[in-house]
N, C-alpha and C. Protein backbone atom coordinates (compact mmCIF):
# COMPACT_ATOMS: atom_id res chain seq x y z
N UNK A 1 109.17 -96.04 205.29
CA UNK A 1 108.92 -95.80 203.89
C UNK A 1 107.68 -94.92 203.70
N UNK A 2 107.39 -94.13 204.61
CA UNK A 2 106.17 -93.37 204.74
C UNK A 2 106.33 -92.22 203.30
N UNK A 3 105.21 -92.27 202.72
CA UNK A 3 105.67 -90.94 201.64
C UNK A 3 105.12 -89.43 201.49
N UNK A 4 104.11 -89.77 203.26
CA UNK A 4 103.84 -87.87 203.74
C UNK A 4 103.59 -87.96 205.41
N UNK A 5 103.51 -86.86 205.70
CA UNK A 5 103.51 -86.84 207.54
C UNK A 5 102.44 -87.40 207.91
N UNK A 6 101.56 -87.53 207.24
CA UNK A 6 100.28 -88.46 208.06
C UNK A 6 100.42 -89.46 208.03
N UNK A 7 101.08 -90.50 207.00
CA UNK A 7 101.45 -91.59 207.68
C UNK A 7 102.59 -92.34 208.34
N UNK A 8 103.67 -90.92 208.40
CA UNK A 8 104.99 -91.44 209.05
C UNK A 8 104.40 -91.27 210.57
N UNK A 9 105.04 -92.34 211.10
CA UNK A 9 104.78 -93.10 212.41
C UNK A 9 105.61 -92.21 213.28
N UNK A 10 105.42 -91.80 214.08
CA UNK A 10 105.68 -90.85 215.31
C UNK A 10 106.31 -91.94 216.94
N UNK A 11 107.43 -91.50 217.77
CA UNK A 11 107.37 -92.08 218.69
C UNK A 11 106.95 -91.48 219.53
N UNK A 12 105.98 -92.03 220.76
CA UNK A 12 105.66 -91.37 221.44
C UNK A 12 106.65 -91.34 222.52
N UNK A 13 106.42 -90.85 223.61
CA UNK A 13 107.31 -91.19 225.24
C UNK A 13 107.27 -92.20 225.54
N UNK A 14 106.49 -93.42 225.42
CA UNK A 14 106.34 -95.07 226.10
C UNK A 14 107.66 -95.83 225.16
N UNK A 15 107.52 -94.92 223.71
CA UNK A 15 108.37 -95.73 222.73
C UNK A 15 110.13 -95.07 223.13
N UNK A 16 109.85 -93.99 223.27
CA UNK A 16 111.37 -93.40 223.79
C UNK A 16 112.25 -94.13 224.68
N UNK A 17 113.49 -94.48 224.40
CA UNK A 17 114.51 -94.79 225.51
C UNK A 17 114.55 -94.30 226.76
N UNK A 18 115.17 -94.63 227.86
CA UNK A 18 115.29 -93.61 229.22
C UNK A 18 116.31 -92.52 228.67
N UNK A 19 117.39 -92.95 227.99
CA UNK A 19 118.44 -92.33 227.60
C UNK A 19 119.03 -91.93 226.21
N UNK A 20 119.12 -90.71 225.56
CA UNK A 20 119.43 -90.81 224.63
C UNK A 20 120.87 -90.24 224.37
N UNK A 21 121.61 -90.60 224.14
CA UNK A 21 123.46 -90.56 223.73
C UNK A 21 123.32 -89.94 222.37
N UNK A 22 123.88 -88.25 221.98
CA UNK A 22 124.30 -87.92 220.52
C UNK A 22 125.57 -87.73 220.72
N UNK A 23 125.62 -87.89 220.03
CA UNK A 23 127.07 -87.96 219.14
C UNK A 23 127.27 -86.80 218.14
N UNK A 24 127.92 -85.85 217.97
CA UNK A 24 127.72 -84.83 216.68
C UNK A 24 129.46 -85.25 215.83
N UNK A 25 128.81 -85.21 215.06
CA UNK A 25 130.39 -85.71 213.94
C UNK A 25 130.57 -84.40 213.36
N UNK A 26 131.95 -83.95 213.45
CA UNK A 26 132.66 -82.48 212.70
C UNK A 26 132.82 -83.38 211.21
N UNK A 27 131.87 -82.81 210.50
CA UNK A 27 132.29 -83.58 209.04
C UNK A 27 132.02 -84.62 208.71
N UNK A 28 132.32 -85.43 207.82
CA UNK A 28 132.10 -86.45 207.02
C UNK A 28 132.77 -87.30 207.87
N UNK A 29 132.14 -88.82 208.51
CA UNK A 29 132.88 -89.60 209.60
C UNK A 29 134.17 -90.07 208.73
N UNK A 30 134.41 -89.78 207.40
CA UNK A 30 135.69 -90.59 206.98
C UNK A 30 136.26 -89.95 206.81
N UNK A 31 137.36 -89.88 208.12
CA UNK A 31 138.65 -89.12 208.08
C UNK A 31 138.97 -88.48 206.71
N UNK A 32 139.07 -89.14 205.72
CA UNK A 32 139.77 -88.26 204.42
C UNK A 32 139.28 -87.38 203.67
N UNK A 33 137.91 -87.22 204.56
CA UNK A 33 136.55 -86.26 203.78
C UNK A 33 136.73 -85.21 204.51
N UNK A 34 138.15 -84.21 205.59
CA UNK A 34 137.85 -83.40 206.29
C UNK A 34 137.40 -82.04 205.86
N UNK A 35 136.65 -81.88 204.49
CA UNK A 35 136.70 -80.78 203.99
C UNK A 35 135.32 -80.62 203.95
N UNK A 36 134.72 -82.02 204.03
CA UNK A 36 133.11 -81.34 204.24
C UNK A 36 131.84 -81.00 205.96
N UNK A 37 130.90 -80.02 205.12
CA UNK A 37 130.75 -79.61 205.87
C UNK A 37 130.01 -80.28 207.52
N UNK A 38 129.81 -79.39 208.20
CA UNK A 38 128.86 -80.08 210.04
C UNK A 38 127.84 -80.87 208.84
N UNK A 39 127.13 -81.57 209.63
CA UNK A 39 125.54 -82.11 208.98
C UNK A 39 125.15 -83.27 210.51
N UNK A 40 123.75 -83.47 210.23
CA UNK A 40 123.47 -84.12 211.30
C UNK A 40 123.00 -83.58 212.14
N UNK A 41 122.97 -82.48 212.84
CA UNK A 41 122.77 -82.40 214.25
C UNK A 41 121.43 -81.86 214.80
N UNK A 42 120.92 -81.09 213.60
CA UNK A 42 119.63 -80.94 214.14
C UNK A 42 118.14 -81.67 213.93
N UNK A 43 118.11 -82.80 213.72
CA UNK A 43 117.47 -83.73 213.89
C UNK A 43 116.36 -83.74 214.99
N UNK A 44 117.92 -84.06 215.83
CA UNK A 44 117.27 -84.44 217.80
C UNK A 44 116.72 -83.20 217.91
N UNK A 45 116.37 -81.69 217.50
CA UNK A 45 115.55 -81.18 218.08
C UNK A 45 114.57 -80.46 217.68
N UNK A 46 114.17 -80.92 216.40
CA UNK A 46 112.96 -80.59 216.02
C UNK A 46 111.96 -80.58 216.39
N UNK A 47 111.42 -82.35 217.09
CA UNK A 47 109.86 -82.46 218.25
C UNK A 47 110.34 -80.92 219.21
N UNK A 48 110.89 -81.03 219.85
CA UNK A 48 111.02 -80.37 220.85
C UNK A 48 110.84 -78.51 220.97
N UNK A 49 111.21 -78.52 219.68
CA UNK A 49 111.05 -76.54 218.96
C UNK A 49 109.95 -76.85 218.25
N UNK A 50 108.86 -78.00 217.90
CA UNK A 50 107.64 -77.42 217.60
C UNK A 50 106.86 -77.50 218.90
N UNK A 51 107.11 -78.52 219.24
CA UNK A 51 105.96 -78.52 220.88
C UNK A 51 106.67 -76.65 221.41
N UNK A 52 107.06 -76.62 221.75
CA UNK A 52 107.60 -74.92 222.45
C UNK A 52 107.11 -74.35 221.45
N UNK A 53 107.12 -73.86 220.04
CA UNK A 53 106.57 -72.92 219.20
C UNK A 53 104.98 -73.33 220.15
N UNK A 54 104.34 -74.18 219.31
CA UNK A 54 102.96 -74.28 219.76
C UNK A 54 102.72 -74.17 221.01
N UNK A 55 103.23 -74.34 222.12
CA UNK A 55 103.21 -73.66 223.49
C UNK A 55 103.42 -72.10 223.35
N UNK A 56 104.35 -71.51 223.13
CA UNK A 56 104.31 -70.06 222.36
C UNK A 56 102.92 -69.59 222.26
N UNK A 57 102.33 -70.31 221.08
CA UNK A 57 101.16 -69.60 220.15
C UNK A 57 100.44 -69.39 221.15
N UNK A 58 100.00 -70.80 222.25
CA UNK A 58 99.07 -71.03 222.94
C UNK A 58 99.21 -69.89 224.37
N UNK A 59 100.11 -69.81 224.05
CA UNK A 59 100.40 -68.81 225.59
C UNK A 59 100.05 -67.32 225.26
N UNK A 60 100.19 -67.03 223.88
CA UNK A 60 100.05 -65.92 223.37
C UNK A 60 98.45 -65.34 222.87
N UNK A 61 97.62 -66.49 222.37
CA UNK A 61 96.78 -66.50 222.25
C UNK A 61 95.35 -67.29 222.58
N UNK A 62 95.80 -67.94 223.13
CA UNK A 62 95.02 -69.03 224.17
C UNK A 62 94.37 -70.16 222.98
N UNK A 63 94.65 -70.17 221.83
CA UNK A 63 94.73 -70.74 221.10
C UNK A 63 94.98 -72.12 220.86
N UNK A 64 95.37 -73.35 220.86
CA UNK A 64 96.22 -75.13 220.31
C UNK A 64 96.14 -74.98 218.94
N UNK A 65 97.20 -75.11 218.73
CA UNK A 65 97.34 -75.75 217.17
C UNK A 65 98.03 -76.93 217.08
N UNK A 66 97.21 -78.33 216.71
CA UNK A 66 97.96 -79.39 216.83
C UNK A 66 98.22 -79.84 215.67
N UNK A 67 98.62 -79.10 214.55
CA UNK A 67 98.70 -79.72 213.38
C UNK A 67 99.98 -78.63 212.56
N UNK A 68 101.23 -79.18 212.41
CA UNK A 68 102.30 -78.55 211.95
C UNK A 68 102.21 -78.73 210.19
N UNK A 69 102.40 -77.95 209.47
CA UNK A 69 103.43 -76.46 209.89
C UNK A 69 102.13 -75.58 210.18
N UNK A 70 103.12 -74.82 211.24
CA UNK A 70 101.92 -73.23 211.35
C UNK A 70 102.32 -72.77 210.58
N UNK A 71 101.36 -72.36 209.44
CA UNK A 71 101.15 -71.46 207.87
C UNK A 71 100.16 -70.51 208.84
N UNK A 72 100.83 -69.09 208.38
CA UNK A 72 99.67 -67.92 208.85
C UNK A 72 98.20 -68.63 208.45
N UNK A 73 97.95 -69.23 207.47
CA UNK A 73 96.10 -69.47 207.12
C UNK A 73 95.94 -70.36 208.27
N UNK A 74 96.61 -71.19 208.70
CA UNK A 74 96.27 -72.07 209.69
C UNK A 74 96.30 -70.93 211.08
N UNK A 75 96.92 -70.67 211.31
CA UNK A 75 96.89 -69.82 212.42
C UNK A 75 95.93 -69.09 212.57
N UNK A 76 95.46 -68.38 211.48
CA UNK A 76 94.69 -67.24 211.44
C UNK A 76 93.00 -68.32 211.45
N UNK A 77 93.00 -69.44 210.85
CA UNK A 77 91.42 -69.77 210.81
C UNK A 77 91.51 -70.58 212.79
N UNK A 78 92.49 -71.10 212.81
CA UNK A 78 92.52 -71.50 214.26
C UNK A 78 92.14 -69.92 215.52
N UNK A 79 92.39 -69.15 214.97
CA UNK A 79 92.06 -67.36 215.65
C UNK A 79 90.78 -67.16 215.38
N UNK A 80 90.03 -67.43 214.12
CA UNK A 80 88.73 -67.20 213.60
C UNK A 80 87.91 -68.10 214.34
N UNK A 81 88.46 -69.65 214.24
CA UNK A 81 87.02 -70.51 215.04
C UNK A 81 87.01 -70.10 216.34
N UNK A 82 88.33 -69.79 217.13
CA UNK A 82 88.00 -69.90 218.45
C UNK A 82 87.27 -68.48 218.86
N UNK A 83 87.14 -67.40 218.10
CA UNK A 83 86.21 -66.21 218.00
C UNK A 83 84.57 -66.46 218.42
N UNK A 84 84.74 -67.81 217.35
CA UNK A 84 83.12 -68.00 216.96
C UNK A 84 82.38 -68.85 218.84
């Protein structure tokens, strides 16, 4: 019931399963709904395309940014301190 990203609770790796099983459903799981559209599937890989973006940045500019979303102002004052 978190109502912004700082206090929605994050799992880390200790909390992660060994295994995770997806499932992608073509459509609405009730058969008689076959008219609507994919949904669901990109969920599972969101952690995973920001850690790699921010590996990106960091590789590019020797830079960390540990705080999502990268907004150019964030980027750019994270470029400015590490100047100083």
């Amino acid at each position: 019931m978190s109502r912004d990203w700082a206090t929605h609770p994050t799992l880390t790796h200790l909390d992660a399963p060994a295994q995770i099983d997806v499932v992608l459903v073509n459509g609405d799981p009730n058969p008689n709904r076959p008219d609507l559209p994919h949904y669901g599937a990109g969920e599972a890989s969101m952690k995973p395309v920001i850690a790699a973006v921010a590996n990106a940045i960091f590789d590019a500019t020797g830079v960390r940014l540990r705080r999502v979303p990268f907004r150019k102002e964030r980027v750019l004052a994270a470029l400015n301190a590490a100047k100083a």
